[in-house]
N, C-alpha and C. Protein backbone atom coordinates (compact mmCIF):
# COMPACT_ATOMS: atom_id res chain seq x y z
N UNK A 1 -7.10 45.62 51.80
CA UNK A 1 -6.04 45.11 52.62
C UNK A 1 -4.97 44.45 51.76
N UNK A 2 -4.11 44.12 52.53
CA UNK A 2 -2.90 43.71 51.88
C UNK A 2 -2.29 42.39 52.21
N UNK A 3 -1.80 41.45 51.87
CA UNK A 3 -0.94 40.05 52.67
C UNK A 3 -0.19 40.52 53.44
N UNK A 4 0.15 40.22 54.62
CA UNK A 4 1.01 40.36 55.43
C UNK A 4 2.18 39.41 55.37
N UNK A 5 1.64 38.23 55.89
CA UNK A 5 2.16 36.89 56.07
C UNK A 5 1.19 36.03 55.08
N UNK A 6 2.16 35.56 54.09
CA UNK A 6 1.46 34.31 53.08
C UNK A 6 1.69 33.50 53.45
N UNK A 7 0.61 32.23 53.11
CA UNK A 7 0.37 30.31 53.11
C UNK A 7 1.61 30.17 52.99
N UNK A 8 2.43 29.10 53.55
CA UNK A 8 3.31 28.65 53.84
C UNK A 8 3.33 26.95 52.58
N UNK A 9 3.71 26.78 51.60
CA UNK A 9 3.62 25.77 50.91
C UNK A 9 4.86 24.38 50.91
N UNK A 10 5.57 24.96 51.85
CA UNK A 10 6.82 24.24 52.14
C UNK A 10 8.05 24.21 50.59
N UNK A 11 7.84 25.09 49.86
CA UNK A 11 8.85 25.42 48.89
C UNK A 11 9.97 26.35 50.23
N UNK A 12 11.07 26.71 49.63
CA UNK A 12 12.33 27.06 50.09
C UNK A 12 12.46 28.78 50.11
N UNK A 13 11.79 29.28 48.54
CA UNK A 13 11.50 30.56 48.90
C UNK A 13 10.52 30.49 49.57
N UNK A 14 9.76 30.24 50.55
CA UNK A 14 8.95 30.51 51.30
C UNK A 14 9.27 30.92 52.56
N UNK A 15 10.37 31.03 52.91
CA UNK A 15 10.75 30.99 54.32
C UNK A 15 9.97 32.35 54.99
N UNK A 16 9.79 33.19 54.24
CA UNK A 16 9.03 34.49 54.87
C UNK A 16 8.03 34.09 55.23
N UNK A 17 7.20 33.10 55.05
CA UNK A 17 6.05 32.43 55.01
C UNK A 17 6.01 31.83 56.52
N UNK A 18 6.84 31.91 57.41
CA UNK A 18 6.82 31.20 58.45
C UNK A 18 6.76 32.56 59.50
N UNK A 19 6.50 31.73 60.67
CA UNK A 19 6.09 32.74 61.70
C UNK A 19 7.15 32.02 63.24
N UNK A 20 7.53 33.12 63.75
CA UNK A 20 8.83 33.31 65.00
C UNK A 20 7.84 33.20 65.97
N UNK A 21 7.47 32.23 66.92
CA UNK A 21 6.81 32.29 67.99
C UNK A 21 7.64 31.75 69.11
N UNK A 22 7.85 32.38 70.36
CA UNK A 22 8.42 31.64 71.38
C UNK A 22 10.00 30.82 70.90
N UNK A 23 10.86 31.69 70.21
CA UNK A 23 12.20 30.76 69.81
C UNK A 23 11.84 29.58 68.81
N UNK A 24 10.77 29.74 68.54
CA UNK A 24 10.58 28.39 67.15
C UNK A 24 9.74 28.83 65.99
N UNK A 25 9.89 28.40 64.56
CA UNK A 25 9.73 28.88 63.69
C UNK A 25 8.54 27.93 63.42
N UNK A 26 7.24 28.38 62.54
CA UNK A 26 6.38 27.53 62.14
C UNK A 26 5.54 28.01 60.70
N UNK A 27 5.44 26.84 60.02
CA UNK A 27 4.74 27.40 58.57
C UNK A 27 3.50 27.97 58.37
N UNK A 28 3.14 29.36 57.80
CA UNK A 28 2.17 29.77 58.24
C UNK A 28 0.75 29.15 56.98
N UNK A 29 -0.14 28.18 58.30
CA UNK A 29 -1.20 27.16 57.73
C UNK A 29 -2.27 28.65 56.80
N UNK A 30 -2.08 30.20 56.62
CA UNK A 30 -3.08 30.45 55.96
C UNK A 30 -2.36 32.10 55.37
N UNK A 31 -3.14 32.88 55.63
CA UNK A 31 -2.99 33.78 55.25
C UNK A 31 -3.49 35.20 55.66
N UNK A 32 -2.83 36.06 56.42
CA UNK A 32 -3.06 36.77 56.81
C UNK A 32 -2.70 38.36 56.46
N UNK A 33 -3.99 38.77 56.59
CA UNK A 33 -4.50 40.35 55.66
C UNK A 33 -4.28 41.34 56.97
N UNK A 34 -3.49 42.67 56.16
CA UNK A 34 -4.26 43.84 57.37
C UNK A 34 -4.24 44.76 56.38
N UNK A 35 -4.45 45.80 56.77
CA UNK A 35 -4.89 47.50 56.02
C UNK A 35 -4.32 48.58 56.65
N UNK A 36 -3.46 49.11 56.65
CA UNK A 36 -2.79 50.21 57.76
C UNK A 36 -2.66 49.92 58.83
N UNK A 37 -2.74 49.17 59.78
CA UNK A 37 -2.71 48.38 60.85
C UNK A 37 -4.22 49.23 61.66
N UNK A 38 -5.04 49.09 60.59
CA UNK A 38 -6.21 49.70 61.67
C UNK A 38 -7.31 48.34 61.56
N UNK A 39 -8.49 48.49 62.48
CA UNK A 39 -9.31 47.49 62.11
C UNK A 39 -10.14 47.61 61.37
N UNK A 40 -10.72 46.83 60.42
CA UNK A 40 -11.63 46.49 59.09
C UNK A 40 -12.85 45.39 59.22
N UNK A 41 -13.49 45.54 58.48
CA UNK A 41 -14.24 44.05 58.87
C UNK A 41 -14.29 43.30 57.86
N UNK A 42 -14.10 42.36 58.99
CA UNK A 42 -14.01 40.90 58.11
C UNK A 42 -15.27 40.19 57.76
N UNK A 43 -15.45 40.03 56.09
CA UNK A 43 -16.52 39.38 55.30
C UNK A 43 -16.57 37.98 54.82
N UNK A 44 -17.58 37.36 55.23
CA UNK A 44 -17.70 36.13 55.23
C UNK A 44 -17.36 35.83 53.63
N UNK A 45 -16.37 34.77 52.89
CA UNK A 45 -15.68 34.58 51.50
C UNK A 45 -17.20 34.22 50.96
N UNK A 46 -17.70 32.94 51.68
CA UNK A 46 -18.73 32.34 51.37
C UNK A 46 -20.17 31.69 51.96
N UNK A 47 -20.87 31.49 51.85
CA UNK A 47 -22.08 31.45 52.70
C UNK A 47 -22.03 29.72 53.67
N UNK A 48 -22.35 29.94 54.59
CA UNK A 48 -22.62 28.23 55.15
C UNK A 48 -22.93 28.85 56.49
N UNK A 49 -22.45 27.31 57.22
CA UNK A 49 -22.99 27.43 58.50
C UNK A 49 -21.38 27.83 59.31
N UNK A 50 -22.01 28.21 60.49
CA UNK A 50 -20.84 28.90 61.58
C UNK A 50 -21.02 27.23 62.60
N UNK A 51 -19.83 26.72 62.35
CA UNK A 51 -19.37 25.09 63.08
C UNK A 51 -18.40 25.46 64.40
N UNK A 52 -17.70 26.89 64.49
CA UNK A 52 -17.17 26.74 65.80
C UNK A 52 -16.90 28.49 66.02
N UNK A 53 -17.17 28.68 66.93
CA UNK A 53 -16.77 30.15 67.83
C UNK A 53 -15.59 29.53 68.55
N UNK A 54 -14.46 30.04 68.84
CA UNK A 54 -13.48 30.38 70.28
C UNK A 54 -12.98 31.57 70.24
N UNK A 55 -12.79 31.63 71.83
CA UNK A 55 -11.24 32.58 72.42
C UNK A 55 -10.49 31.87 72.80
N UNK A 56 -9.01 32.00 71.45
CA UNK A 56 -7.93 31.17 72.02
C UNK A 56 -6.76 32.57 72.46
N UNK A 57 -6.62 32.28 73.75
CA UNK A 57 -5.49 32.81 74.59
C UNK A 57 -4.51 33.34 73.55
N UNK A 58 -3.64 32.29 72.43
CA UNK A 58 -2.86 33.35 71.07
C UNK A 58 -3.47 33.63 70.02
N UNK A 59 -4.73 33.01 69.69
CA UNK A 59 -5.20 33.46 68.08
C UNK A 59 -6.40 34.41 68.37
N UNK A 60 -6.28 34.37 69.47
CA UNK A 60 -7.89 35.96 69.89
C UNK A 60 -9.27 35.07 69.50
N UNK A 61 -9.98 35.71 69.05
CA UNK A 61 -11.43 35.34 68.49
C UNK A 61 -11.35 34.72 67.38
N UNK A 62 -11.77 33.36 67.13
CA UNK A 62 -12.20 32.63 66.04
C UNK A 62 -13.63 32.21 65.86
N UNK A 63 -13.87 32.09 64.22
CA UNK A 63 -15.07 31.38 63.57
C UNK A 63 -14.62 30.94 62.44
N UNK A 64 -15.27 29.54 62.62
CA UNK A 64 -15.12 28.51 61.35
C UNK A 64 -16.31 28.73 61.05
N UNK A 65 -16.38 28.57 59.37
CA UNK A 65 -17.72 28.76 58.54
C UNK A 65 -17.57 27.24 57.77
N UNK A 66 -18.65 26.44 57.77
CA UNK A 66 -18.57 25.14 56.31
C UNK A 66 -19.22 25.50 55.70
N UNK A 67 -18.78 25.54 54.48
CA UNK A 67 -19.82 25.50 53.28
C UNK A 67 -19.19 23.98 52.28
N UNK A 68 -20.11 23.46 52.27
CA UNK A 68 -20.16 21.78 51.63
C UNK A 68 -19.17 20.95 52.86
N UNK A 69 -17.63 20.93 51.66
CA UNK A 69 -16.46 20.29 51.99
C UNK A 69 -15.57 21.36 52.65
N UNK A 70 -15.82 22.68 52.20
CA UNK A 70 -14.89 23.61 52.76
C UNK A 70 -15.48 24.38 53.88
N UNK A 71 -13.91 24.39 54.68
CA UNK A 71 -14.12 25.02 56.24
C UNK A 71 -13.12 26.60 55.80
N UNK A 72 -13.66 27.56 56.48
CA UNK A 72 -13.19 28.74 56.01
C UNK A 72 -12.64 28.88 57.84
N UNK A 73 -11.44 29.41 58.31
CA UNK A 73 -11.64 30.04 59.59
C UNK A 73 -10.83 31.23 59.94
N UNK A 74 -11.13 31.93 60.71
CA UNK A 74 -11.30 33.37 60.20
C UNK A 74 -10.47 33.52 61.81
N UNK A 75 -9.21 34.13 61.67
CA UNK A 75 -8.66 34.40 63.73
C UNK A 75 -8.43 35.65 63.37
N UNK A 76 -7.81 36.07 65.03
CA UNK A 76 -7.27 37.23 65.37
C UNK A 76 -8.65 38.47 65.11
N UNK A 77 -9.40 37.69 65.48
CA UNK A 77 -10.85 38.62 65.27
C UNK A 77 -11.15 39.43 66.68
N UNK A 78 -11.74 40.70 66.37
CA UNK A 78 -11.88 41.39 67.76
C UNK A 78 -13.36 40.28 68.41
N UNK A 79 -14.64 40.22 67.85
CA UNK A 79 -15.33 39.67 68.83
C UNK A 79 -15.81 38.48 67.67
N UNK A 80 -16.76 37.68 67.72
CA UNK A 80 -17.40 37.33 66.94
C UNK A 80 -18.89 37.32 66.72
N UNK A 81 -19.81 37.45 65.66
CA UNK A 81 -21.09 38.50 65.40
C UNK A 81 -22.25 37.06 65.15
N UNK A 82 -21.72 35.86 65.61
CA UNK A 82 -22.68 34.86 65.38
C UNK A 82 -22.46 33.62 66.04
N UNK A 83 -23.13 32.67 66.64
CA UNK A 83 -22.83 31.35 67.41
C UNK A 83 -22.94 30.40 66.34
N UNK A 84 -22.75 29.08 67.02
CA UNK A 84 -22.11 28.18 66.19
C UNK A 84 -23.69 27.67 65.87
N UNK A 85 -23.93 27.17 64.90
CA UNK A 85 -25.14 26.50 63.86
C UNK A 85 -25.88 28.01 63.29
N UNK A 86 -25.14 28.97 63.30
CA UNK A 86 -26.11 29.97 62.57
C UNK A 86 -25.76 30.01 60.97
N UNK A 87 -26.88 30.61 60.17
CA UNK A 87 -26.35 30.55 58.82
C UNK A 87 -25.80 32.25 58.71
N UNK A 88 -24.52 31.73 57.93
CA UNK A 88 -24.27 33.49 57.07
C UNK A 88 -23.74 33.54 55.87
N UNK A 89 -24.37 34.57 55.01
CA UNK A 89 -24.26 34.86 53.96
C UNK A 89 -23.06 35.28 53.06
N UNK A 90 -22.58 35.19 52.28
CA UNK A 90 -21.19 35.79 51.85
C UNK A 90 -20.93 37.26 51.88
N UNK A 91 -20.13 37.57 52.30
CA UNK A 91 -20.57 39.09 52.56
C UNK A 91 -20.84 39.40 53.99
N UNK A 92 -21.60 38.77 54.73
CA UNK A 92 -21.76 39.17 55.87
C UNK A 92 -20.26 39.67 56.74
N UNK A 93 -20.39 40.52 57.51
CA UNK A 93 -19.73 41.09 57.96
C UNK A 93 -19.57 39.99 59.36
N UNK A 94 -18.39 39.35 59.54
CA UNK A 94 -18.18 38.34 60.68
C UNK A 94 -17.83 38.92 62.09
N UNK A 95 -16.77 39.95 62.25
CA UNK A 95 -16.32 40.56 63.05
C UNK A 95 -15.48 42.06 62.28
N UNK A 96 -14.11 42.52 63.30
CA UNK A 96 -13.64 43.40 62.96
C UNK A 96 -12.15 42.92 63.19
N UNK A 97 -11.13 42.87 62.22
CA UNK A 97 -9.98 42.30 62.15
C UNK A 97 -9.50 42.96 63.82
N UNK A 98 -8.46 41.91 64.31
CA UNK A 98 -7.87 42.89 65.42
C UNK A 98 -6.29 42.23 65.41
N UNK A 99 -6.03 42.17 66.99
CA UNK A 99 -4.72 41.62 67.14
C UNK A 99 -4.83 40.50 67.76
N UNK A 100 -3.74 39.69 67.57
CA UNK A 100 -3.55 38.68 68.84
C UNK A 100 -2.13 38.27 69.42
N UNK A 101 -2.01 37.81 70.36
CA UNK A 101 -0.26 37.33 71.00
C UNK A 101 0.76 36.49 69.90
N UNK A 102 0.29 35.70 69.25
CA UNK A 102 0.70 34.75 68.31
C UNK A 102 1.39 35.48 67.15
N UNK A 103 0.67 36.48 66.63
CA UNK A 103 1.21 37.30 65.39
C UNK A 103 0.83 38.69 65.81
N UNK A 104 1.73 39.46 67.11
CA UNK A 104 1.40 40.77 67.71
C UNK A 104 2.26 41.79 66.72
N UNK A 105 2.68 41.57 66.08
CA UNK A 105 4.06 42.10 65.35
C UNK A 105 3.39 42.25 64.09
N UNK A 106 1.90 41.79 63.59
CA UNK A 106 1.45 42.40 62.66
C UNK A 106 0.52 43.17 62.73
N UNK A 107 -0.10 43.20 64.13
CA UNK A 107 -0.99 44.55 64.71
C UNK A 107 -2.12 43.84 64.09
N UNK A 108 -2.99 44.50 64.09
CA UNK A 108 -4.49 44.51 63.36
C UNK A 108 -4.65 43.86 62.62
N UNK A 109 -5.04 42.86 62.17
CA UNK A 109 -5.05 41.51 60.97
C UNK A 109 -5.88 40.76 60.98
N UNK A 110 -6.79 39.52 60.19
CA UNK A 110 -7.22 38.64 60.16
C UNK A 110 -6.31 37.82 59.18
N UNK A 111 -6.41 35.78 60.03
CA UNK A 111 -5.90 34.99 59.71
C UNK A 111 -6.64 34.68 59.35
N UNK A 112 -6.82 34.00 58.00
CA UNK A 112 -7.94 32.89 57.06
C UNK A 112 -6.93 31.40 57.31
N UNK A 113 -7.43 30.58 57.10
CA UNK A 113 -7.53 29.19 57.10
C UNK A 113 -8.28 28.26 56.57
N UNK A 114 -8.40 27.60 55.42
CA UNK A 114 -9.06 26.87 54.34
C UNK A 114 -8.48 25.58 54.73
N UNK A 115 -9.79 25.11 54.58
CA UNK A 115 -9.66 23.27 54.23
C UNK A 115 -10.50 22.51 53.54
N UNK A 116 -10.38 22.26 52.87
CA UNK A 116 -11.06 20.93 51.92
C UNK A 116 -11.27 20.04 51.68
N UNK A 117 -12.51 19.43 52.29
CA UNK A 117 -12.11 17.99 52.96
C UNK A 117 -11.19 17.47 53.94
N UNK A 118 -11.28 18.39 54.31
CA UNK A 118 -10.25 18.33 55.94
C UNK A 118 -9.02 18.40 54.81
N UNK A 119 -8.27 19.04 54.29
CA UNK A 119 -6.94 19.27 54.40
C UNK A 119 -6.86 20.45 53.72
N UNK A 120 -5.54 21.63 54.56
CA UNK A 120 -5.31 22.94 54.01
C UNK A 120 -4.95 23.00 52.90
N UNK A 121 -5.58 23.99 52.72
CA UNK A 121 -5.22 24.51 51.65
C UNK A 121 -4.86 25.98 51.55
N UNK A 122 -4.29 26.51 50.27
CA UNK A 122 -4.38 28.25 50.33
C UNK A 122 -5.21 28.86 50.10
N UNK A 123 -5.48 29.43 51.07
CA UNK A 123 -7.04 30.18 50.77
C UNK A 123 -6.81 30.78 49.02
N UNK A 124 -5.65 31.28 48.81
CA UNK A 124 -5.90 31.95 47.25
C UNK A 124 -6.50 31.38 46.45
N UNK A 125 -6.49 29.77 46.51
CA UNK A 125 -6.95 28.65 45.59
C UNK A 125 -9.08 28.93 45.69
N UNK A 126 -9.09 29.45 46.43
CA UNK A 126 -10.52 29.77 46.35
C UNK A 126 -11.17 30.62 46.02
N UNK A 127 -10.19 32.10 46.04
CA UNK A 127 -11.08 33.08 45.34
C UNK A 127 -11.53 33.11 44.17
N UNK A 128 -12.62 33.25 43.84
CA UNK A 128 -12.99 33.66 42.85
C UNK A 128 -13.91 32.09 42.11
N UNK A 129 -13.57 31.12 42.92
CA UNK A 129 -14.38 30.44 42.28
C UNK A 129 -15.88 29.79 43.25
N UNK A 130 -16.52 28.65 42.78
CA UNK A 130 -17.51 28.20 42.95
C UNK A 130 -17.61 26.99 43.97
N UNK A 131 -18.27 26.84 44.92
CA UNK A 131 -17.89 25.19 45.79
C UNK A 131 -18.10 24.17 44.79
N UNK A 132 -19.09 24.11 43.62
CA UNK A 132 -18.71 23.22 42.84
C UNK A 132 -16.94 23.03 41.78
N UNK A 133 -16.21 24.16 41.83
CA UNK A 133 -15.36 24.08 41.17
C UNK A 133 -14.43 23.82 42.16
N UNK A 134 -14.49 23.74 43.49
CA UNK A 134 -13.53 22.91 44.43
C UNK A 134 -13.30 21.63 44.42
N UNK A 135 -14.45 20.80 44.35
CA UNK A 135 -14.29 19.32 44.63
C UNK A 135 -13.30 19.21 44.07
């Protein structure tokens, strides 16, 4: 897959970084992937526990994953493949990217959302490394 819409860092070139909802503009808190605008599935970054399932009316299907300090959350998901206190593995397959009302204009996608110690971050800041190399 590819970025669609990148983390929003409040620099000036960023303005692509924001998202047109309803006549108002807003910074986009993560980062969102699609692949030809078809659906894919979405793999858990890292292993922990599943802390929240919803269906929100614009972001479709969500799951938050914690692992330690970090909350991973995963929208615009077609269903979701686990309830909340289950464990999953990295890799696990969470759902299947889809659409939602909020960002319909990018078709088929999953939104990531990182936090660390309760505050966002860009998910990029995490690939590739270790929950000990977060703190």
């Amino acid at each position: 897959g590819t970025i669609v819409l990148d983390y929003y860092d409040g620099s000036e070139s960023e303005i692509a970084s924001m998202t047109k909802f309803e006549g108002t503009y807003r910074a986009n808190q993560g980062i969102d992937y699609a692949y030809n605008n078809e659906e894919f599935d979405v793999l858990a970054i890292f292993s922990g526990e599943v802390v929240d399932v919803k269906d929100d009316p614009l972001f479709g299907h969500s799951c938050t994953i914690q692992s330690g300090d970090l909350k991973i959350t995963y929208q615009s998901l077609k269903d979701v493949r686990f309830k909340v206190k289950d464990q999953v593995k990295q890799g696990d397959a969470i759902s299947l990217a889809s659409v939602n009302i909020y960002n319909k204009d990018l078709g088929n996608h999953v939104h990531i959302v990182t936090s660390l110690n309760d505050r966002l971050i860009d998910p990029e800041e995490i690939y590739g490394k270790s929950l000990a190399e977060l703190k």
